[in-house]
C-alpha atoms as a PDB file:
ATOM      1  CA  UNK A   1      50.045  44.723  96.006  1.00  0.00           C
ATOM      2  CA  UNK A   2      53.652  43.510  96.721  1.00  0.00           C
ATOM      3  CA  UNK A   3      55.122  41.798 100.068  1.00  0.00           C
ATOM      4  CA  UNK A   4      56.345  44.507 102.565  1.00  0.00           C
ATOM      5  CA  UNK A   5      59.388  45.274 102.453  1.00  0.00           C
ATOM      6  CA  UNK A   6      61.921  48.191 104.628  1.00  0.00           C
ATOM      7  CA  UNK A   7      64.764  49.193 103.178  1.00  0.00           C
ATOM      8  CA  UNK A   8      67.449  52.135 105.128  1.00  0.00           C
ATOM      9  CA  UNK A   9      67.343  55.596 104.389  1.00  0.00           C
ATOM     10  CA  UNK A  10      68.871  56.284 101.052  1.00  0.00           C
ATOM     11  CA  UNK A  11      69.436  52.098 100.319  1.00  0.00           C
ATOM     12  CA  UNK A  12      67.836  52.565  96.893  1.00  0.00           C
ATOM     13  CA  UNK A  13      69.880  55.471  95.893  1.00  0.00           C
ATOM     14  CA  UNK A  14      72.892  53.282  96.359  1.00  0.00           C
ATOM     15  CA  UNK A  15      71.664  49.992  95.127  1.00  0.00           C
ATOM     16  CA  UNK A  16      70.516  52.111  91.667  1.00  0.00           C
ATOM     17  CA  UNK A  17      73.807  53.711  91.547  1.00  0.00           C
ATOM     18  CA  UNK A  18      75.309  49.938  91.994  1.00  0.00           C
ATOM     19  CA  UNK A  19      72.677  48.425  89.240  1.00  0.00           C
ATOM     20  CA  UNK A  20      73.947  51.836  86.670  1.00  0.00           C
ATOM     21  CA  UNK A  21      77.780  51.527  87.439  1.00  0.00           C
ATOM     22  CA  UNK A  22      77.322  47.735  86.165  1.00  0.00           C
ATOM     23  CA  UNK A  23      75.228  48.486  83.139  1.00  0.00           C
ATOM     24  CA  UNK A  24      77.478  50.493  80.713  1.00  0.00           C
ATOM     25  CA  UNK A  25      79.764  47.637  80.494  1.00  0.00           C
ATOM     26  CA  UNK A  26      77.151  45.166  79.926  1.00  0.00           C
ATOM     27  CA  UNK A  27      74.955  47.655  77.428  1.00  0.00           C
ATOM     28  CA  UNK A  28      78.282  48.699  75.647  1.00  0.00           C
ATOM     29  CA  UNK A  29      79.964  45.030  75.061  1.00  0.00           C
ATOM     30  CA  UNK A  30      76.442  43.321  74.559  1.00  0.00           C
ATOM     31  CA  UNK A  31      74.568  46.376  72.116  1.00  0.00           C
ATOM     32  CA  UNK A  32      77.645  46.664  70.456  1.00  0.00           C
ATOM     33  CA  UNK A  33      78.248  42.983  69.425  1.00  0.00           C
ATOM     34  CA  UNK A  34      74.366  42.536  68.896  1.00  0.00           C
ATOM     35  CA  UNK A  35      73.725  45.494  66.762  1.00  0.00           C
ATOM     36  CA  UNK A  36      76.773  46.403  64.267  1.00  0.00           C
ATOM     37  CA  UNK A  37      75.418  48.436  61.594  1.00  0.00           C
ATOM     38  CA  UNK A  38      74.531  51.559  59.977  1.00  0.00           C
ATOM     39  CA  UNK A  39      72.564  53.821  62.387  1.00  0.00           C
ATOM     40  CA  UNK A  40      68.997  53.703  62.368  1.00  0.00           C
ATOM     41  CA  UNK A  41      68.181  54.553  65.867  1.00  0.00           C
ATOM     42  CA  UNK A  42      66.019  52.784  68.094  1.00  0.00           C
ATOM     43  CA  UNK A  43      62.486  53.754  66.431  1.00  0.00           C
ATOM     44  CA  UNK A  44      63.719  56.619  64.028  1.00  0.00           C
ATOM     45  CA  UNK A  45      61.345  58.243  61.731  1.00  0.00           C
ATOM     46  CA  UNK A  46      61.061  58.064  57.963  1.00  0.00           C
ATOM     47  CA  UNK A  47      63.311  60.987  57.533  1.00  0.00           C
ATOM     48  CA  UNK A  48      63.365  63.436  54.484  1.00  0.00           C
ATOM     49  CA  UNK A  49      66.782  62.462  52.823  1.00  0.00           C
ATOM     50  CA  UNK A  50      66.410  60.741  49.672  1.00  0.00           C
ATOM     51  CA  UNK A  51      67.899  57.038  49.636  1.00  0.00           C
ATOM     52  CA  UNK A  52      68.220  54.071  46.910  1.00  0.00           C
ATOM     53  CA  UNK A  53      64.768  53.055  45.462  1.00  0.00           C
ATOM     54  CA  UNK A  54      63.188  49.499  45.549  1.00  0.00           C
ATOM     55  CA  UNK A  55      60.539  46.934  44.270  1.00  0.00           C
ATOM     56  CA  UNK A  56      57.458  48.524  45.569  1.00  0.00           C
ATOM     57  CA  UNK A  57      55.571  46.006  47.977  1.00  0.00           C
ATOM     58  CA  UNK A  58      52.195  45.741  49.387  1.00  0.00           C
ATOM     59  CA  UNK A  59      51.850  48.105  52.341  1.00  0.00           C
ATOM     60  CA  UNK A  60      54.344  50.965  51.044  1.00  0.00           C
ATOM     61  CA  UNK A  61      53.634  54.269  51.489  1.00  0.00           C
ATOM     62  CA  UNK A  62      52.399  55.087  47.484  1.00  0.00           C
ATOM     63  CA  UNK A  63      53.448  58.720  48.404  1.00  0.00           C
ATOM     64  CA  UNK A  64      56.982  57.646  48.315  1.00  0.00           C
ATOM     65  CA  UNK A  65      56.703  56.101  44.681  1.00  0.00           C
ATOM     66  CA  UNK A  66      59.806  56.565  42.433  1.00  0.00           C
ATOM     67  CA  UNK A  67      58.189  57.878  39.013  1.00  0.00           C
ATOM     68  CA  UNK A  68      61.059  58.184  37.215  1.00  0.00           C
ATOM     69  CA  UNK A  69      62.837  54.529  38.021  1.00  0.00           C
ATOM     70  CA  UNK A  70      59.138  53.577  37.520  1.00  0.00           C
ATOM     71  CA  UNK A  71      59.371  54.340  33.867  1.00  0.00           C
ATOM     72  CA  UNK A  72      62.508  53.489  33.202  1.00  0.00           C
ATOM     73  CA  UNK A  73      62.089  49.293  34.009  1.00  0.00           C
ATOM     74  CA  UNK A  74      58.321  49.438  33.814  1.00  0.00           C
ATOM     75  CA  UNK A  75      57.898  47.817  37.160  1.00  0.00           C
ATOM     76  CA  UNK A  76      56.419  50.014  40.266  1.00  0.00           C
ATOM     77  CA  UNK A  77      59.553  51.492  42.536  1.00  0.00           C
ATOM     78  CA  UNK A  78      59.647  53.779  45.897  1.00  0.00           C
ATOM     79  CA  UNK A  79      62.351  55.385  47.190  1.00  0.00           C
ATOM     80  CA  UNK A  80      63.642  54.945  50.143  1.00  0.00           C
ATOM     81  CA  UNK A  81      64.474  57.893  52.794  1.00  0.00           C
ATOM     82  CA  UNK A  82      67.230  58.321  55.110  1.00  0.00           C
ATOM     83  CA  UNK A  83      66.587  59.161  59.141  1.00  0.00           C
ATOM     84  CA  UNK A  84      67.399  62.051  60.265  1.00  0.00           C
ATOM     85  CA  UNK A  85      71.370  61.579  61.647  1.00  0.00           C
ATOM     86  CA  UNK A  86      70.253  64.208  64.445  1.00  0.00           C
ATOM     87  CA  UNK A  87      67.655  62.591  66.648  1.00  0.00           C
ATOM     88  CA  UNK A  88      65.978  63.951  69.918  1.00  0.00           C
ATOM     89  CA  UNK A  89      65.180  61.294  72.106  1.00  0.00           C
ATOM     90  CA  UNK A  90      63.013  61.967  75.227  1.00  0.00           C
ATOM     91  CA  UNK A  91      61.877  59.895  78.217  1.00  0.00           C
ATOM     92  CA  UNK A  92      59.473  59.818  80.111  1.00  0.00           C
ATOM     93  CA  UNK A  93      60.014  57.563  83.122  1.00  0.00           C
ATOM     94  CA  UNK A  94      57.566  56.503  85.356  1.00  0.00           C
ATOM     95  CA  UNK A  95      59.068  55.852  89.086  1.00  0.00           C
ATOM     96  CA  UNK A  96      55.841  55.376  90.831  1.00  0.00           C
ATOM     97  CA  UNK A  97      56.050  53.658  94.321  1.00  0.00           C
ATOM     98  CA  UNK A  98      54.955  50.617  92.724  1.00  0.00           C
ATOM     99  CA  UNK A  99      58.025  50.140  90.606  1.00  0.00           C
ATOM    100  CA  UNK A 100      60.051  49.835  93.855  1.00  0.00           C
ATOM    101  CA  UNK A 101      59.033  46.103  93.803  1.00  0.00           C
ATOM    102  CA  UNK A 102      60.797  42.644  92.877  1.00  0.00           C
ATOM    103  CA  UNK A 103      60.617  39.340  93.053  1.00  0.00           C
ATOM    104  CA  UNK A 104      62.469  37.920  89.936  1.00  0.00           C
ATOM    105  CA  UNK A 105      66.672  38.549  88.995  1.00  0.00           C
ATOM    106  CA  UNK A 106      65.764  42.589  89.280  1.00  0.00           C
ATOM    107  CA  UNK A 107      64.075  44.993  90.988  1.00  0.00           C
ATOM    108  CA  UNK A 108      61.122  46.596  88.828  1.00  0.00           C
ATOM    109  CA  UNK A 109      62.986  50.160  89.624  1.00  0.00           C
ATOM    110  CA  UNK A 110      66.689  48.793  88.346  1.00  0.00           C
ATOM    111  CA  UNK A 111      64.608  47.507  84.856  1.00  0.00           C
ATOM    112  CA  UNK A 112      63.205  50.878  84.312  1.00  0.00           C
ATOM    113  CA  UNK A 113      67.042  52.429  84.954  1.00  0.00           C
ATOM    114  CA  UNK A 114      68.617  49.702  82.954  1.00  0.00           C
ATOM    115  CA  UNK A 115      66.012  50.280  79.313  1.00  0.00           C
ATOM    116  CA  UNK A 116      67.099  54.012  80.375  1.00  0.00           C
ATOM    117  CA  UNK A 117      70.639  53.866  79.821  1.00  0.00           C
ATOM    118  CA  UNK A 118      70.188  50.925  76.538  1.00  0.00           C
ATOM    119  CA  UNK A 119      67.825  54.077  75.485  1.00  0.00           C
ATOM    120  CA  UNK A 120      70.795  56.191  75.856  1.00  0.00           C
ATOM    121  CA  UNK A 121      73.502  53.927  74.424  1.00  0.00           C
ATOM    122  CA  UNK A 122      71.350  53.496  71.352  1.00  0.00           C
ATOM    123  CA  UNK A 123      70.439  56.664  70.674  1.00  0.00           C
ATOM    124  CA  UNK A 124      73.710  59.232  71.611  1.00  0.00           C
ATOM    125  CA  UNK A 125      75.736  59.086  68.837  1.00  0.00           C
ATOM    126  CA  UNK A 126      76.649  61.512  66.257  1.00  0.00           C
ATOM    127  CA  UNK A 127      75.442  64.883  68.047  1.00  0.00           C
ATOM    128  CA  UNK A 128      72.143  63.084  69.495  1.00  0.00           C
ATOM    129  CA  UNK A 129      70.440  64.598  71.847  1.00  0.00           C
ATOM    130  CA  UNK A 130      68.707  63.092  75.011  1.00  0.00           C
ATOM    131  CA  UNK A 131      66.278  64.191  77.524  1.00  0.00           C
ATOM    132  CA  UNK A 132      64.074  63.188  80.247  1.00  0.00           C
ATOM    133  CA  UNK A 133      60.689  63.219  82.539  1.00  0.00           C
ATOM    134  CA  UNK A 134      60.542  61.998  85.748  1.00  0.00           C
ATOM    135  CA  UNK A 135      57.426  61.008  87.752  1.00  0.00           C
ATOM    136  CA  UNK A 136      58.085  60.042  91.436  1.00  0.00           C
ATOM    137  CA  UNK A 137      54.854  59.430  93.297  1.00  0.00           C
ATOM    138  CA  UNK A 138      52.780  61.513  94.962  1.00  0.00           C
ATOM    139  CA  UNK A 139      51.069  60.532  98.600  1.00  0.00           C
ATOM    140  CA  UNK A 140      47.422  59.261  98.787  1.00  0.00           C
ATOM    141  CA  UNK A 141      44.471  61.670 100.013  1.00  0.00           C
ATOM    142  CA  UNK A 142      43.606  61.625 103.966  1.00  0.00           C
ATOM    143  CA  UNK A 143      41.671  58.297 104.804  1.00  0.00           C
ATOM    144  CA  UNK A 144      38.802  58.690 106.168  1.00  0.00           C
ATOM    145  CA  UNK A 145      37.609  55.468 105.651  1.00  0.00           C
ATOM    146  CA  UNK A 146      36.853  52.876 103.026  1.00  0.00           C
ATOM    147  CA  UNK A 147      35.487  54.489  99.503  1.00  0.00           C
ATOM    148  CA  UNK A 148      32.945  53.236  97.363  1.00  0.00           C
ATOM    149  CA  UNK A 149      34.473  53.054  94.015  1.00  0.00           C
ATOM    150  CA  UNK A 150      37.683  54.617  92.818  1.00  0.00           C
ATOM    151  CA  UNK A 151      39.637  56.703  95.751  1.00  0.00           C
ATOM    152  CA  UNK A 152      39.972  60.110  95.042  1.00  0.00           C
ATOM    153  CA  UNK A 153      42.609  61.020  92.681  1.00  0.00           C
ATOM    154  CA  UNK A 154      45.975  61.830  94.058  1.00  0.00           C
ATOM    155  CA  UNK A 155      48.204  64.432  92.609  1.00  0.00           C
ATOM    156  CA  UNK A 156      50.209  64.768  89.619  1.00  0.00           C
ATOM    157  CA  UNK A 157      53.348  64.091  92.399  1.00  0.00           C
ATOM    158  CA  UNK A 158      56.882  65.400  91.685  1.00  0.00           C
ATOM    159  CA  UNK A 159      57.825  65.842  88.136  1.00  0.00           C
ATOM    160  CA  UNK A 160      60.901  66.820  87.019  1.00  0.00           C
ATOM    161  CA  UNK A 161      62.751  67.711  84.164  1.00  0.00           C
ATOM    162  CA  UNK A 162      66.325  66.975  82.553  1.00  0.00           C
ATOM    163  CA  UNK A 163      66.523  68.765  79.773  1.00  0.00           C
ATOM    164  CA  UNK A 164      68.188  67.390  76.197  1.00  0.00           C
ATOM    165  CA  UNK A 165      71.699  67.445  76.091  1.00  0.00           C
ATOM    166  CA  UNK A 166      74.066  65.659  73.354  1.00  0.00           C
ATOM    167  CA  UNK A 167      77.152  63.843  74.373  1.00  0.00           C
ATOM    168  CA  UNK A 168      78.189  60.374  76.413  1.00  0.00           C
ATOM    169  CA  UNK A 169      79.153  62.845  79.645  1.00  0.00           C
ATOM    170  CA  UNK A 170      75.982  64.442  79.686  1.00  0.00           C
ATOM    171  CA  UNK A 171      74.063  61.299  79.034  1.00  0.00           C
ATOM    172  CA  UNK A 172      75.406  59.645  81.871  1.00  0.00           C
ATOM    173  CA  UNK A 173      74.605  62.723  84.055  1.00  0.00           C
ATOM    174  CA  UNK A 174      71.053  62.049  82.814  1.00  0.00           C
ATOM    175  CA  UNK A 175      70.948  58.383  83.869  1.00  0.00           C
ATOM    176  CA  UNK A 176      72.320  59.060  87.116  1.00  0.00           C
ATOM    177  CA  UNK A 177      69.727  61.672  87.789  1.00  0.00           C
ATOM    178  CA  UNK A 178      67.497  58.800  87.248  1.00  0.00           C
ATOM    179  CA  UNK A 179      68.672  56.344  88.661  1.00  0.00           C
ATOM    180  CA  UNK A 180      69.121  58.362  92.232  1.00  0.00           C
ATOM    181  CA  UNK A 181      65.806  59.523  91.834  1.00  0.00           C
ATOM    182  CA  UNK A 182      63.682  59.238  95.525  1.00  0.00           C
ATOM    183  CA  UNK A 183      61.031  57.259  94.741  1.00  0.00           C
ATOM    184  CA  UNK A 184      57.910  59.068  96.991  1.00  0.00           C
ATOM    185  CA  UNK A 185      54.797  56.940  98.232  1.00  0.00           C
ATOM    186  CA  UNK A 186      51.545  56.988  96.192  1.00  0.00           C
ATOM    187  CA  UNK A 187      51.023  56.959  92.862  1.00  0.00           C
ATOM    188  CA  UNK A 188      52.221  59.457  90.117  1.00  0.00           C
ATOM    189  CA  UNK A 189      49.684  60.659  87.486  1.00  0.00           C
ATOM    190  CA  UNK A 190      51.085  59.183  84.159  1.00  0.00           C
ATOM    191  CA  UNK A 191      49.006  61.060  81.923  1.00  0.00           C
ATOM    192  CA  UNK A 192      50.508  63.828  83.235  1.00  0.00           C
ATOM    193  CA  UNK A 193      53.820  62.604  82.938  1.00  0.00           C
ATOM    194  CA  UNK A 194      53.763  61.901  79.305  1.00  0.00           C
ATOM    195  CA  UNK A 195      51.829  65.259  78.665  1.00  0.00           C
ATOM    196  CA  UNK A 196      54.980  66.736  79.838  1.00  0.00           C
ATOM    197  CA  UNK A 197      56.759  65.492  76.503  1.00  0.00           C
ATOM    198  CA  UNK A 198      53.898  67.324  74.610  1.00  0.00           C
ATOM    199  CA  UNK A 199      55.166  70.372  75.866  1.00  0.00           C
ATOM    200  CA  UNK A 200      56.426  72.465  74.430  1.00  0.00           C
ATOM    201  CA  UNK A 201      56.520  71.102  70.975  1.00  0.00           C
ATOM    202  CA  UNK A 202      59.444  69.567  69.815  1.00  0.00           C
ATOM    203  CA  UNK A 203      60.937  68.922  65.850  1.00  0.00           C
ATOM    204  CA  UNK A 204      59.392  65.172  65.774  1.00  0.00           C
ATOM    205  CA  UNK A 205      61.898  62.916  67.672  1.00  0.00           C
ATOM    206  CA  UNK A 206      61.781  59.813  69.676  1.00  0.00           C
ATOM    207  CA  UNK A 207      59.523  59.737  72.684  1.00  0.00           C
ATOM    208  CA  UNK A 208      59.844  56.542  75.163  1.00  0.00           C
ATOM    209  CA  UNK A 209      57.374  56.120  77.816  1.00  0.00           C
ATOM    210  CA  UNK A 210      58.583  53.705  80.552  1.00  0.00           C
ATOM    211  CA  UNK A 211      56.069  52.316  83.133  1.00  0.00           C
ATOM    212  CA  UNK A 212      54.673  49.761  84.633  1.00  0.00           C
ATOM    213  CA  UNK A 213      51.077  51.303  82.856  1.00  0.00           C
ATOM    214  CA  UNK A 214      48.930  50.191  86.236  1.00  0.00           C
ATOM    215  CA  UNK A 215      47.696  53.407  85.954  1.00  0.00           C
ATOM    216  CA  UNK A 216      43.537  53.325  84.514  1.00  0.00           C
ATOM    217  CA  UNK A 217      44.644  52.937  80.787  1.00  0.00           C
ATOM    218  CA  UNK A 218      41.786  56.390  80.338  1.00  0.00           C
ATOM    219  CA  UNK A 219      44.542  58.356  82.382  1.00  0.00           C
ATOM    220  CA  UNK A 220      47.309  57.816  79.807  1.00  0.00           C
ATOM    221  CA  UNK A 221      45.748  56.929  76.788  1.00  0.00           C
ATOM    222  CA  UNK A 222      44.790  60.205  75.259  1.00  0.00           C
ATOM    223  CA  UNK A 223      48.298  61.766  75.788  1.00  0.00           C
ATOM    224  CA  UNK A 224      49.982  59.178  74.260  1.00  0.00           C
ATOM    225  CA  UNK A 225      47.550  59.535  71.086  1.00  0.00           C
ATOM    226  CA  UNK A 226      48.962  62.773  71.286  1.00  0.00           C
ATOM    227  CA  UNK A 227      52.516  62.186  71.692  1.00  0.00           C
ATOM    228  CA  UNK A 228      52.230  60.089  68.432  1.00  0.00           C
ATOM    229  CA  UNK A 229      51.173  62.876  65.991  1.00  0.00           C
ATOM    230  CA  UNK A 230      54.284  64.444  65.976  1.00  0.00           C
ATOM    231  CA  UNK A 231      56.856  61.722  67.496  1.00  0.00           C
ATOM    232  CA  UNK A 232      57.510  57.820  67.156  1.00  0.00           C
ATOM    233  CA  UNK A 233      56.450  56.608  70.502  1.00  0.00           C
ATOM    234  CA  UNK A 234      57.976  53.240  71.949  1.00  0.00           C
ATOM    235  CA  UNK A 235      55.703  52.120  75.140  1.00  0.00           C
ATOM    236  CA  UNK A 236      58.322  50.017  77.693  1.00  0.00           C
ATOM    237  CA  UNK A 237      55.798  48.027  80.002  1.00  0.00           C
ATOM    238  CA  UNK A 238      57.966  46.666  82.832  1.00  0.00           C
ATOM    239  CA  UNK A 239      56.065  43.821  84.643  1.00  0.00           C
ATOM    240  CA  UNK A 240      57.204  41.363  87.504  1.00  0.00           C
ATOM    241  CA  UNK A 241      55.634  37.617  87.393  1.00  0.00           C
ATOM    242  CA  UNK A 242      54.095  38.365  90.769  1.00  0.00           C
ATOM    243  CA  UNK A 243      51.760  40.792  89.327  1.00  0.00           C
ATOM    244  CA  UNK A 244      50.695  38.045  86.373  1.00  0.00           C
ATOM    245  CA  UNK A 245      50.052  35.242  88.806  1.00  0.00           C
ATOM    246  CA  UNK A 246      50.077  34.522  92.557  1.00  0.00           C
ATOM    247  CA  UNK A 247      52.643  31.278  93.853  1.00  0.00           C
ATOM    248  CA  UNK A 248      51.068  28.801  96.446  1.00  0.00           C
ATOM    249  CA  UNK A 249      52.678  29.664  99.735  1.00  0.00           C
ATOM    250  CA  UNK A 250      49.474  30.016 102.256  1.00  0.00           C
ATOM    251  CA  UNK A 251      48.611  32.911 103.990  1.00  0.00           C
ATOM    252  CA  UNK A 252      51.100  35.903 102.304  1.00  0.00           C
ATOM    253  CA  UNK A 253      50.578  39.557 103.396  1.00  0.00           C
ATOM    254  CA  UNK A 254      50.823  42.156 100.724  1.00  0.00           C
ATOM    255  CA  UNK A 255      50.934  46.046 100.799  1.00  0.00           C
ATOM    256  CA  UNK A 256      49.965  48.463  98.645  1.00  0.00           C
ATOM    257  CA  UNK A 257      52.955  50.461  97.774  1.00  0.00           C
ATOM    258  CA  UNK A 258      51.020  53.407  96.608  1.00  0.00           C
ATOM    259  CA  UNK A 259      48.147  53.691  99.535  1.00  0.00           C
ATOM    260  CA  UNK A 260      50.201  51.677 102.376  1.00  0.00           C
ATOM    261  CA  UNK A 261      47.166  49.493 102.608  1.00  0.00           C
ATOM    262  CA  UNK A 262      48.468  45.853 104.210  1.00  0.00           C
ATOM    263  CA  UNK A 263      46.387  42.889 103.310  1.00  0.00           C
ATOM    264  CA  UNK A 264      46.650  39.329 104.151  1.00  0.00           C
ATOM    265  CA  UNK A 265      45.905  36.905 101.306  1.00  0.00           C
ATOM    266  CA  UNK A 266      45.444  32.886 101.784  1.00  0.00           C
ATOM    267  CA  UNK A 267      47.207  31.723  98.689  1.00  0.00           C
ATOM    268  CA  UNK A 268      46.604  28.584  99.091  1.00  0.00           C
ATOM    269  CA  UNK A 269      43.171  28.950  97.770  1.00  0.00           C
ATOM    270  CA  UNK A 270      43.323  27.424  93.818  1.00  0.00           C
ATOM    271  CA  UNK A 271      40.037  29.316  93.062  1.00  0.00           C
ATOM    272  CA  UNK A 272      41.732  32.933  94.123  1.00  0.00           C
ATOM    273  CA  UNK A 273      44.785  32.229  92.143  1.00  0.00           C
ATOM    274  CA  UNK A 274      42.664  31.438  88.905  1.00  0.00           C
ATOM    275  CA  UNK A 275      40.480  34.969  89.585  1.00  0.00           C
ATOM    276  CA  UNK A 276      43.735  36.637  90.456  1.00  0.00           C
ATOM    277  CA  UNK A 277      45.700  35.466  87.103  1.00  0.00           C
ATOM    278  CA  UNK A 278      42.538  35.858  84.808  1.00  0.00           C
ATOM    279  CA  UNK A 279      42.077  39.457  86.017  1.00  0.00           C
ATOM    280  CA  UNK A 280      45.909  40.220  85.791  1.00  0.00           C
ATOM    281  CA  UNK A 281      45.802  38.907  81.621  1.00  0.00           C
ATOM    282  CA  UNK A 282      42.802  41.052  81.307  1.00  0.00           C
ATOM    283  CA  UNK A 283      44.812  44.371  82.879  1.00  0.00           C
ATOM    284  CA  UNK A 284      47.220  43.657  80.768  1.00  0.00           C
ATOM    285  CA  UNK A 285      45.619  43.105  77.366  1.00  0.00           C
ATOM    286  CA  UNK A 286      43.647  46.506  78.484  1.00  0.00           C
ATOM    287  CA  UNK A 287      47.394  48.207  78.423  1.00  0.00           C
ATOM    288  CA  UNK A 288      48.689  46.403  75.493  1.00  0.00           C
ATOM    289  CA  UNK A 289      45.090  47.067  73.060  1.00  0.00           C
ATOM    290  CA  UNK A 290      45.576  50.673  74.493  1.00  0.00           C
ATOM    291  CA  UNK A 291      48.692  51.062  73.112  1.00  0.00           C
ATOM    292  CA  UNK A 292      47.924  49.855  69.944  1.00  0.00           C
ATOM    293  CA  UNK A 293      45.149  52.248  69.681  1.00  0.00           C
ATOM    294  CA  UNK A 294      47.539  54.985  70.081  1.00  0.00           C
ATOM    295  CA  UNK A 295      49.586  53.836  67.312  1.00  0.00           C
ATOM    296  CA  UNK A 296      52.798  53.210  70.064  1.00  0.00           C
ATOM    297  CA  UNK A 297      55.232  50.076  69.623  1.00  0.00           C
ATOM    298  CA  UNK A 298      54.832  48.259  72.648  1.00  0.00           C
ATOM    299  CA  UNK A 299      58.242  46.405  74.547  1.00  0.00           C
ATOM    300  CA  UNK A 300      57.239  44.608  77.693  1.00  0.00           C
ATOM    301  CA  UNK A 301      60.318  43.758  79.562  1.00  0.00           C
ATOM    302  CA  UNK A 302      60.285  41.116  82.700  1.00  0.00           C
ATOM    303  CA  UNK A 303      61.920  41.333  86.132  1.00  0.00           C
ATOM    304  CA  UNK A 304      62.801  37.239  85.994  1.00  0.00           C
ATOM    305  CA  UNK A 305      63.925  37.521  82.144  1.00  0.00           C
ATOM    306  CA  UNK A 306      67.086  38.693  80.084  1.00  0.00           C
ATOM    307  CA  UNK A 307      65.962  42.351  79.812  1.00  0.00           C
ATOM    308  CA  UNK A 308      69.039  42.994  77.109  1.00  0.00           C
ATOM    309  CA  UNK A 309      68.136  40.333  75.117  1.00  0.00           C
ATOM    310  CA  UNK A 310      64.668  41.163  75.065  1.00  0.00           C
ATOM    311  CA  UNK A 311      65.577  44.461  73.742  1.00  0.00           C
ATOM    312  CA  UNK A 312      67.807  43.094  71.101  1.00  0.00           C
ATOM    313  CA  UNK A 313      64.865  40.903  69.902  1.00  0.00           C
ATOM    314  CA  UNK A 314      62.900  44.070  69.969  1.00  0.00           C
ATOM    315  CA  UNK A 315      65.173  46.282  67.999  1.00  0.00           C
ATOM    316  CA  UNK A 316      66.076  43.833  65.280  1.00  0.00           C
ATOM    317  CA  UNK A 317      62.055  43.426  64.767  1.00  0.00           C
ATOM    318  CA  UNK A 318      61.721  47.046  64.136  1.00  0.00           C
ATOM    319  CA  UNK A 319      64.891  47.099  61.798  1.00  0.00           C
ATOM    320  CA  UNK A 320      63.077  43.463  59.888  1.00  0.00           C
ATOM    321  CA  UNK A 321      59.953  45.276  59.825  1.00  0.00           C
ATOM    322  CA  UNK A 322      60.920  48.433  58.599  1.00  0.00           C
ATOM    323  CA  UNK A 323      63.103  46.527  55.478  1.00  0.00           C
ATOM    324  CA  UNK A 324      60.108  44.723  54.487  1.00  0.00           C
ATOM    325  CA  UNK A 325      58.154  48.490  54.085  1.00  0.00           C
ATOM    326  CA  UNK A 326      55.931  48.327  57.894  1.00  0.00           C
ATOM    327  CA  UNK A 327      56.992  50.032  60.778  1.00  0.00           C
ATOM    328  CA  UNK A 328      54.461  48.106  63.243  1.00  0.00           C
END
């Protein structure tokens, strides 16, 4: 449920376009300057090219022991392997009608566009390849009155597809796409979004699902399992501070984005606010153990935080981690 707000025809085409025009300055100088190194990608697999060997540790892979360096100093050794230098990165980006909401320094909508192109900056280089999914909405059923329970489901919405393409040029053409994207009312069916990375299969690649996740967690769950057989799956949970806790300003009407639905809520109530926040930390430890289950690393970026530094944080983890023989 977010304030109402009403915006002119085609204002969130431009203010995207605005938010993307600013970014590959800020990506480029900032990514750059933050990340200086050998390529490794943003989540890249273990590869197949043979590397320099090490100490074994506890937690390495034992299939990766070195047998022969093994011998030679008597102490246990694995190899190390190389990621592939061409990667296929794909996207799937959730633009529901309920990331068209903000109350922090961004817009949910301009977070989603802005981990797109750090996605892209990170990952196009050296014949990389990236493509996208996009999800944007699909309108509620016909009310016919309250239901009891969950509404009935709404459609899968408008999907579309930008296929893979290597090159800065063609990159940017991708991130424009998205960022001009209509967002539609209702709510887009996320499973089905991510189930459009399954298909058809791909060499194993990179596979980023970006949402908000307030989809039922049962929805998207299973696909993701399945995205992670094959690909390294990086989960980008975008959340605004509104949706973790309600501020005391008395009586503040809300509408649902995806049903239209206008409530008022009295705010000023301390009781509510406790409920509201304690059921808002449950949703979200639902989305965060779900993703775990599938085996996806999990980024949650903020609308009221540094969303570049955040990802910096993120991607030097996964580089620490992946030195010291873990990957999660």
């Amino acid at each position: 449920m977010t304030p109402p707000t009403h915006l002119p025809a085609g204002a969130g085409a431009e203010r995207s376009g605005a938010v993307l025009s600013r970014l590959q300055l800020l990506v480029t100088r900032k990514l750059d300057g933050l990340l200086q190194g050998d390529y490794a990608g943003l989540l890249p697999g273990p590869g197949s090219e043979a590397g320099e060997s090490r100490e074994y540790r506890p937690g390495d892979d034992v299939r990766r022991m070195d047998w022969p360096v093994t011998a030679r100093t008597t102490m246990p050794h694995v190899r190390r392997t190389v990621a592939d230098r061409e990667l296929e990165t794909w996207l799937a980006v959730d633009l529901s009608a309920s990331l068209d909401f903000g109350t922090g320094r961004w817009l949910k909508r301009d977070v989603v566009v802005a981990a797109a192109a750090a996605l892209a900056h990170l990952t196009v280089r050296g014949g990389n390849r990236i493509g996208a999914v996009v999800g944007t909405g699909a309108p509620a059923p016909p009310r016919a009155g309250r239901w009891r329970g969950a509404p009935p489901a709404a459609g899968p919405g408008t999907l579309r597809r930008l296929p893979a393409r290597a090159g800065r040029k063609e990159a940017q053409g991708l991130l424009r796409a998205i960022a001009e994207a209509e967002i539609q009312p209702g709510r887009s069916d996320l499973g089905a979004l991510v189930d459009m990375l399954n298909r058809p299969p791909r060499r194993r690649g990179v596979a980023v699902v970006i949402s908000d996740f307030l989809a039922p967690p049962q929805q998207w769950g299973r696909p993701i399992r399945k995205l992670r057989v094959r690909h390294d799956v990086l989960a980008i949970e975008v959340v605004d501070p509104r949706e973790l806790e309600l501020p005391d300003v008395g009586v503040l009407p809300v509408v649902d984005p995806e049903t239209g639905e206008l409530h008022e809520v009295q705010t000023a109530d301390p009781r509510l606010r406790r409920r509201y926040a304690d059921a808002a930390a449950a949703q979200r430890a639902a989305i965060a153990a779900e993703l775990r289950a599938a085996g996806a690393a999990h980024l949650r970026l903020r609308t009221d935080r540094d969303w570049l530094l955040d990802m910096v944080r993120f991607v030097a983890a996964q580089r620490h981690a992946r030195t010291r023989g873990t990957t999660r």
